[in-house]
N, C-alpha and C. Protein backbone atom coordinates (compact mmCIF):
# COMPACT_ATOMS: atom_id res chain seq x y z
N UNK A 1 -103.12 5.08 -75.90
CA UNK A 1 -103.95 5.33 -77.07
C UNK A 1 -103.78 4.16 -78.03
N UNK A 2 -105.18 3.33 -78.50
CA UNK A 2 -104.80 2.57 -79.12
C UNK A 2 -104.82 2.66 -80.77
N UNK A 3 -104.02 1.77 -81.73
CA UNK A 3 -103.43 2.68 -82.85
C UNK A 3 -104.79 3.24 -84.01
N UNK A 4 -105.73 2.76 -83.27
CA UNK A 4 -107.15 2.92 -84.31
C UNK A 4 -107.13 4.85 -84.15
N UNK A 5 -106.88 4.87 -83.09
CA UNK A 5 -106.77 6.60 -82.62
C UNK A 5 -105.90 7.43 -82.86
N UNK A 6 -104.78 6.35 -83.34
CA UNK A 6 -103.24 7.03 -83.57
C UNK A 6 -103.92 7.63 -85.30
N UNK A 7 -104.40 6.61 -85.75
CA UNK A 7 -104.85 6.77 -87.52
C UNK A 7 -106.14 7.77 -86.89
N UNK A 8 -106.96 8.13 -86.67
CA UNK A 8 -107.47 9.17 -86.69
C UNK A 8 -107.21 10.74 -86.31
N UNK A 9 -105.66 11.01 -85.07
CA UNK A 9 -105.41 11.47 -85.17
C UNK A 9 -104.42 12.17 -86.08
N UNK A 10 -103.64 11.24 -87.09
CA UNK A 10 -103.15 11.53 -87.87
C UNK A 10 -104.58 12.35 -89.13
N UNK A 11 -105.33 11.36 -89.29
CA UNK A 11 -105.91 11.72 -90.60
C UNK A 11 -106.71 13.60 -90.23
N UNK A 12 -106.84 13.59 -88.70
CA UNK A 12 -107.35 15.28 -88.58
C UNK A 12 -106.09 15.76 -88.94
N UNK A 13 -104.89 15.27 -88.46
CA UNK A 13 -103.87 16.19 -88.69
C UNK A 13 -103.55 16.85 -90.39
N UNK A 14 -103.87 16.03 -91.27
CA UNK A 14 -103.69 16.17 -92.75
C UNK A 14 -104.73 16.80 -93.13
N UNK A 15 -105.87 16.66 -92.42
CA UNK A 15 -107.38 17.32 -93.01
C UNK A 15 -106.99 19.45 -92.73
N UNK A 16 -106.73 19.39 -91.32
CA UNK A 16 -106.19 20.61 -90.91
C UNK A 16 -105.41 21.33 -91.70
N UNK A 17 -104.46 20.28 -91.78
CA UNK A 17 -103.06 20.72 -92.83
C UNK A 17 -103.76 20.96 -94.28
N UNK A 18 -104.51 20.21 -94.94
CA UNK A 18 -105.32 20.71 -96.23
C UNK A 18 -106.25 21.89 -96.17
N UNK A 19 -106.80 22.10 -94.91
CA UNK A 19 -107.85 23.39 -94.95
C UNK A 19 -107.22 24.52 -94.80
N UNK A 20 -106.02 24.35 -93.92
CA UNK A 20 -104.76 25.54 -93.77
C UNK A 20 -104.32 25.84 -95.53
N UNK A 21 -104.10 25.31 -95.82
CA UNK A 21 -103.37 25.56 -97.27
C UNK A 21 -104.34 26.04 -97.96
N UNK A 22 -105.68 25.24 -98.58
CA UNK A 22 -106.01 25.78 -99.48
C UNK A 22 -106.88 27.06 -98.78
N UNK A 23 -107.22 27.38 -97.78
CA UNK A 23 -107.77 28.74 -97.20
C UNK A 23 -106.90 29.99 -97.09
N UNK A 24 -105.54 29.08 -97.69
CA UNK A 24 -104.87 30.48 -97.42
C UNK A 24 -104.79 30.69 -95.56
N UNK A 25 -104.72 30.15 -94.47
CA UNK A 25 -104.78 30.29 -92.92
C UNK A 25 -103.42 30.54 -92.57
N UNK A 26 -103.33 31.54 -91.70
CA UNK A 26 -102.31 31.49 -90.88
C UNK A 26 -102.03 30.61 -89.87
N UNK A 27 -103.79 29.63 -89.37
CA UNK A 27 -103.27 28.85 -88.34
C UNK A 27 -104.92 28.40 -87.99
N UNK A 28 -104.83 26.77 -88.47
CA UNK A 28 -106.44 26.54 -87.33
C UNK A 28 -105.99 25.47 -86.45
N UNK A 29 -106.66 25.13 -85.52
CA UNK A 29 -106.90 24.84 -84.45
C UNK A 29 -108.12 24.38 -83.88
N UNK A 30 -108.08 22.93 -83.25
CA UNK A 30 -109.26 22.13 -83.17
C UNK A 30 -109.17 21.95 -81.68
N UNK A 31 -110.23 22.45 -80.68
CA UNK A 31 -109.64 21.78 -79.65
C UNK A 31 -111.63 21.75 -78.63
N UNK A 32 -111.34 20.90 -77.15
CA UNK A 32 -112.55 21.11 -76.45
C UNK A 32 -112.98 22.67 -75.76
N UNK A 33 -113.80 22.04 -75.89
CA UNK A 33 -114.62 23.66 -75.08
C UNK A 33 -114.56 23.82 -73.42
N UNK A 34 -113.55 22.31 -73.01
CA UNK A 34 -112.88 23.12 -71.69
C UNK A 34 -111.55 23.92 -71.78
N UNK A 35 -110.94 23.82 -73.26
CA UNK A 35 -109.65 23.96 -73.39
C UNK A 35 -108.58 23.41 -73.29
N UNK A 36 -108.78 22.06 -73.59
CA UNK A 36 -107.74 21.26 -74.50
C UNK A 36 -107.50 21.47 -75.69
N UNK A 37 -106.70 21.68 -75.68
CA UNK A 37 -105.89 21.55 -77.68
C UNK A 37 -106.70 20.12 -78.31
N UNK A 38 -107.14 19.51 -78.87
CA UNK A 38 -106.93 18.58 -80.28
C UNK A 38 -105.69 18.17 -80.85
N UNK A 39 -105.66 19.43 -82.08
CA UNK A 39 -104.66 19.43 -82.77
C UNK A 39 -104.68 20.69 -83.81
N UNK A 40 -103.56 21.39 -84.01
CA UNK A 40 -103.30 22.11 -84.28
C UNK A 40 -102.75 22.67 -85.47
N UNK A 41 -102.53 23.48 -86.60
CA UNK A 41 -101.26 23.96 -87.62
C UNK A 41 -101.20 25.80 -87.14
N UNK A 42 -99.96 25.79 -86.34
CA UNK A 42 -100.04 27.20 -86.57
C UNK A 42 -98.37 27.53 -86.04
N UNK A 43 -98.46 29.32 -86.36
CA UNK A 43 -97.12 29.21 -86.51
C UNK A 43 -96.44 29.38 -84.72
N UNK A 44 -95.00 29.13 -85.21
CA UNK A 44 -94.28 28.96 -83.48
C UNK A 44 -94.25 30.76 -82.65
N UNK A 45 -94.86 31.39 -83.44
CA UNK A 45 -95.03 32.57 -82.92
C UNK A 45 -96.44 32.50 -81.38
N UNK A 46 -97.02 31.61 -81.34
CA UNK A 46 -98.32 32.06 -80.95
C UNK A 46 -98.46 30.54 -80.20
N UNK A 47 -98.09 30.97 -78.42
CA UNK A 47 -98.86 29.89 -77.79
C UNK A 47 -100.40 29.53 -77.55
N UNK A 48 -100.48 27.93 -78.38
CA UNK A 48 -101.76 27.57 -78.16
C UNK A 48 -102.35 27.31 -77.73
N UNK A 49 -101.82 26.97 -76.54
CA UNK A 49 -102.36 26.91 -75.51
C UNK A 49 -103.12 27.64 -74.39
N UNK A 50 -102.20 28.70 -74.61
CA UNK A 50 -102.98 29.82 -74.19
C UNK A 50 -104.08 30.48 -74.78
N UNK A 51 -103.81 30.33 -76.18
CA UNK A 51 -105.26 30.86 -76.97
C UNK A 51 -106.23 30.12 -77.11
N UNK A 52 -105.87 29.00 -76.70
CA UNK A 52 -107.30 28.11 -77.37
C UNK A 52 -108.31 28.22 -75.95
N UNK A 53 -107.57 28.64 -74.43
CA UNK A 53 -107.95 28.69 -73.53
C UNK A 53 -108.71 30.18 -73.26
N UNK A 54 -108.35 30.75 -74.04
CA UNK A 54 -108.77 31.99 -73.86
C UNK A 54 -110.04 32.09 -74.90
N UNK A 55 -110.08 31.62 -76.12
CA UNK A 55 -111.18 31.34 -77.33
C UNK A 55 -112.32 30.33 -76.79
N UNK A 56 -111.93 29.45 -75.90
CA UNK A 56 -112.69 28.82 -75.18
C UNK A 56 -113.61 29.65 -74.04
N UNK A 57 -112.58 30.64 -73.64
CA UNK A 57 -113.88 31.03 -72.43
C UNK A 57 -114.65 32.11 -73.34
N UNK A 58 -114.09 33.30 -74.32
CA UNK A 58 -114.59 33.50 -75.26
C UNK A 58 -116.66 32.90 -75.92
N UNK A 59 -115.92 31.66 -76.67
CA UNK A 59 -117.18 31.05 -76.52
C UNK A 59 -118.32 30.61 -75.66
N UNK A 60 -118.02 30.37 -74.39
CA UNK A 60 -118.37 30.45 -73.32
C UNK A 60 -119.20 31.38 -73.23
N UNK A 61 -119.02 32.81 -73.37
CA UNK A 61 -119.47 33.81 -72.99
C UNK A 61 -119.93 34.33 -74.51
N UNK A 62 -120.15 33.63 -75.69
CA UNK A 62 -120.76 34.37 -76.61
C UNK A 62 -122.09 33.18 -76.20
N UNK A 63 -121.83 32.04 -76.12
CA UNK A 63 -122.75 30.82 -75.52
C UNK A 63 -123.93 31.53 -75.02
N UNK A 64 -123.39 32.08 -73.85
CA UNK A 64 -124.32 32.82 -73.02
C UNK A 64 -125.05 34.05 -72.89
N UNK A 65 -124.54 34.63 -73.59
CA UNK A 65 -124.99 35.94 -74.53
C UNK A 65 -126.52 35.41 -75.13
N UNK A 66 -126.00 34.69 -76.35
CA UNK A 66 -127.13 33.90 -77.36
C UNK A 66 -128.23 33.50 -76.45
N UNK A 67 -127.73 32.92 -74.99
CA UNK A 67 -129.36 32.43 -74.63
C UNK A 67 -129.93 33.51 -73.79
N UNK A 68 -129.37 34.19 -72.83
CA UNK A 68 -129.82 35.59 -72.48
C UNK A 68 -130.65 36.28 -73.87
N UNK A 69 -130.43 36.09 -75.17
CA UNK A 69 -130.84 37.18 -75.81
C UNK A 69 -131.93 35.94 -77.15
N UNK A 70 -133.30 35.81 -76.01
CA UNK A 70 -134.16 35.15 -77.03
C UNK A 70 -133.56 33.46 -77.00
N UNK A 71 -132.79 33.07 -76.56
CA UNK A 71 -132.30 31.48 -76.76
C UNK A 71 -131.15 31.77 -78.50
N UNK A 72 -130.52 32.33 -78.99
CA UNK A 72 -130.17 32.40 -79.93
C UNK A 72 -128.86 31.46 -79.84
N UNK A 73 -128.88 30.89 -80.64
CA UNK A 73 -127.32 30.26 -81.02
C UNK A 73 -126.12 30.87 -81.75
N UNK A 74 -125.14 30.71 -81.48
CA UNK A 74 -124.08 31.43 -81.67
C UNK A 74 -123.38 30.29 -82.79
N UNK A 75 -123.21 31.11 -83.93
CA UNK A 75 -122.91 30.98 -85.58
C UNK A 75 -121.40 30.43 -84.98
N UNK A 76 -120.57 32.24 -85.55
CA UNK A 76 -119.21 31.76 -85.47
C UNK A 76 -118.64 33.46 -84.67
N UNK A 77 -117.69 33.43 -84.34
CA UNK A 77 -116.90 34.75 -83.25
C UNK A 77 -116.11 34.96 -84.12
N UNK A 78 -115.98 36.46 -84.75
CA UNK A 78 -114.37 36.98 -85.29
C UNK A 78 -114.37 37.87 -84.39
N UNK A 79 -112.95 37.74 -84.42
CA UNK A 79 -112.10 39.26 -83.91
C UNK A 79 -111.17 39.97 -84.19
N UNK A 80 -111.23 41.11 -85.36
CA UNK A 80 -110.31 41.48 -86.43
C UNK A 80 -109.39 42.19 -85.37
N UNK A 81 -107.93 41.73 -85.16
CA UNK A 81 -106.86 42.57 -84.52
C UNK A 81 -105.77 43.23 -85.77
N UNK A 82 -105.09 43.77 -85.83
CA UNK A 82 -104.67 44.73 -86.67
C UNK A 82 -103.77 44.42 -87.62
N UNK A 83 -103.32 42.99 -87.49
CA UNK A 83 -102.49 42.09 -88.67
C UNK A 83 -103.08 40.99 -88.67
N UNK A 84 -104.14 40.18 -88.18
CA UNK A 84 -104.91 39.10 -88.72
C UNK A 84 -106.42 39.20 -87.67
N UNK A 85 -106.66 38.24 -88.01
CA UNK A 85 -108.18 38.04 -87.45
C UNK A 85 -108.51 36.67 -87.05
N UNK A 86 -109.29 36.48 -86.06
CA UNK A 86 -109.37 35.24 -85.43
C UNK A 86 -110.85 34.90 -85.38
N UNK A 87 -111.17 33.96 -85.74
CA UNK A 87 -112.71 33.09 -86.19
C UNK A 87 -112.68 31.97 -85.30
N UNK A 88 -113.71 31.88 -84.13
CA UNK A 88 -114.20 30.88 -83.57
C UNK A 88 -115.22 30.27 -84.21
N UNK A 89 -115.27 29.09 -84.50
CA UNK A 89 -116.51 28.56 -84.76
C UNK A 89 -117.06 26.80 -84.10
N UNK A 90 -118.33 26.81 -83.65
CA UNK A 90 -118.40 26.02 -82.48
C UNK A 90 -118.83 24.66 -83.28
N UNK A 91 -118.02 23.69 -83.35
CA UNK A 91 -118.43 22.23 -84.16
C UNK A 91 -119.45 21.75 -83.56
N UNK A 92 -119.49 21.47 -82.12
CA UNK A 92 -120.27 20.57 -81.53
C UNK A 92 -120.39 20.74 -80.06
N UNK A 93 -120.65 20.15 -79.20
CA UNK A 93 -121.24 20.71 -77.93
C UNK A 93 -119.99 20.74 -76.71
N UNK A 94 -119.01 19.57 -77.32
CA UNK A 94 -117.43 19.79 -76.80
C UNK A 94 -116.84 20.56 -77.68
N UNK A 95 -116.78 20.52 -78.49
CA UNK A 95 -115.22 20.69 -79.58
C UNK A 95 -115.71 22.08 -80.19
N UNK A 96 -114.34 22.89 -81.23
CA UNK A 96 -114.60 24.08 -81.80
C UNK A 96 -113.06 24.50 -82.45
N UNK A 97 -113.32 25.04 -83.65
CA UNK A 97 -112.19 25.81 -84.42
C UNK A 97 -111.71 26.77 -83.83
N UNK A 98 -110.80 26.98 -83.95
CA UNK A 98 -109.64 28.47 -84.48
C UNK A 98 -109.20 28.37 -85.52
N UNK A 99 -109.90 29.38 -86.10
CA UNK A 99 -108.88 29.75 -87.55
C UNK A 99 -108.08 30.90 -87.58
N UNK A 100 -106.92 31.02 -87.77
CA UNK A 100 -106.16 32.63 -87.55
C UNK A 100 -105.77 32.82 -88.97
N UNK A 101 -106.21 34.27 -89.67
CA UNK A 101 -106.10 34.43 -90.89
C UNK A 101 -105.85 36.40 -91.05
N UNK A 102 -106.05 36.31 -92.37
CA UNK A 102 -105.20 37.78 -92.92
C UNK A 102 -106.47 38.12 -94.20
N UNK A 103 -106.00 39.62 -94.54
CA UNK A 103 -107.01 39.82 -95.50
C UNK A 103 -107.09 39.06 -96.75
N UNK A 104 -105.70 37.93 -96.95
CA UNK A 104 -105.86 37.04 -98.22
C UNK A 104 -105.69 36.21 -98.13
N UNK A 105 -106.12 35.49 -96.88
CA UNK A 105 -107.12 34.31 -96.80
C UNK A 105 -108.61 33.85 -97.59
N UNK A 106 -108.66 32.78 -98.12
CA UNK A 106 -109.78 32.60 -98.62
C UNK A 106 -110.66 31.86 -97.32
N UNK A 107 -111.21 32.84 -96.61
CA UNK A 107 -112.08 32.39 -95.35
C UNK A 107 -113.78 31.78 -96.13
N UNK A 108 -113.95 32.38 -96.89
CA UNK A 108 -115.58 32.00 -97.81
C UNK A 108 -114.82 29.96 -97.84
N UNK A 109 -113.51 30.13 -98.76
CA UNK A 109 -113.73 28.56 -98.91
C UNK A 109 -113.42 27.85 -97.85
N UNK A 110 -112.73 28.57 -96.60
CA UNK A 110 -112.87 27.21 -95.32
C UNK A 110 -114.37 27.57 -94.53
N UNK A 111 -115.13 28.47 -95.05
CA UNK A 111 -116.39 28.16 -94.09
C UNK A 111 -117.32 27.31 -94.45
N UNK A 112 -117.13 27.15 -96.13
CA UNK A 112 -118.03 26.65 -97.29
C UNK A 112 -117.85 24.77 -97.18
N UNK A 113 -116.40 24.49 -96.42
CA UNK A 113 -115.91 23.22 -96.23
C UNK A 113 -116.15 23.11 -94.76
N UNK A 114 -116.23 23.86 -93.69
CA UNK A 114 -116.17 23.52 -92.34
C UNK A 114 -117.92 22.23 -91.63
N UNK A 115 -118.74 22.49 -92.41
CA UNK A 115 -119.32 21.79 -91.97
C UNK A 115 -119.21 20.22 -92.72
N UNK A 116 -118.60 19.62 -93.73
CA UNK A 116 -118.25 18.74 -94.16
C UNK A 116 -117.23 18.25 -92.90
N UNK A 117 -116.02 19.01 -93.09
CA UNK A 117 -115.01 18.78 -92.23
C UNK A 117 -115.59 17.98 -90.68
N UNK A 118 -116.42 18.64 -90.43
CA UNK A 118 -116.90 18.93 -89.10
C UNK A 118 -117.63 17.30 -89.04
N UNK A 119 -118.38 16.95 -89.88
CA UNK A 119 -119.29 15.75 -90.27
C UNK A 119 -118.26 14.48 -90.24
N UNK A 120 -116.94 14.75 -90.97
CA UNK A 120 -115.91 13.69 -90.98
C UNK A 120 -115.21 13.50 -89.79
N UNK A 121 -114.74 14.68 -89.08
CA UNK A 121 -114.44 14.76 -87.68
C UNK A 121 -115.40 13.59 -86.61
N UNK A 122 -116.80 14.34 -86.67
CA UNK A 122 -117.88 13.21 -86.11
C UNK A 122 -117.65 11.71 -86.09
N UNK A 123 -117.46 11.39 -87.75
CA UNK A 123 -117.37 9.94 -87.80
C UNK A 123 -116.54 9.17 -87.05
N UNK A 124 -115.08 10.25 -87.45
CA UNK A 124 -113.84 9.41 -86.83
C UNK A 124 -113.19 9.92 -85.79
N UNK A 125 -113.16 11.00 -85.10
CA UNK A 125 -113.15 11.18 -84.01
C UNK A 125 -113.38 11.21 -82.36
């Protein structure tokens, strides 16, 4: 990896780390839509690997839903489990969030920032 990539993966890493904080997140997560990780903030409770693989086929199958039903595109996936909730949302035609959050999370202000985010990602990613 050459270091032009090293500085971009750092700068997602701080962008993450800023949307985690001020959203109030238990944990987002940037990775491809075959299920590679990106990069990550979340806690050591919760392999990511395994989830991002599993949120991946997830999308996959909301993907396909949407065009079975009229060609519709698919927004974003929650799935409220009984101490947090998990938000897929699809950046681009590879890539896609995990956000893992709680009822006092401010989710309005990381959705209100995700397509900015998403635009800066583009540039330098």
């Amino acid at each position: 990896m050459n270091p032009s990539n090293l500085q971009h993966i750092d700068e997602l890493q701080i962008i993450l780390n800023e949307l985690k904080k001020k959203g109030d997140l238990e944990g987002i997560i940037l990775a491809f839509r075959d299920g590679r990780l990106i990069k990550e903030n979340i806690g050591k409770d919760l392999d990511s690997k395994k989830l991002v693989s599993m949120c991946a086929s997830v999308l996959e199958s909301a993907v396909e839903i949407g065009e079975t039903i009229n060609n519709q595109k698919i927004d974003k996936i929650i799935a409220e489990l009984a101490e947090r909730s998990i938000l897929i949302y699809e950046c681009s035609q590879n890539t896609f969030f995990i956000l893992l959050f709680n009822k006092d999370s401010n989710v309005s202000y990381v959705l209100g920032k995700l397509e900015e985010i998403i635009q800066t990602i583009s540039k330098n990613f």
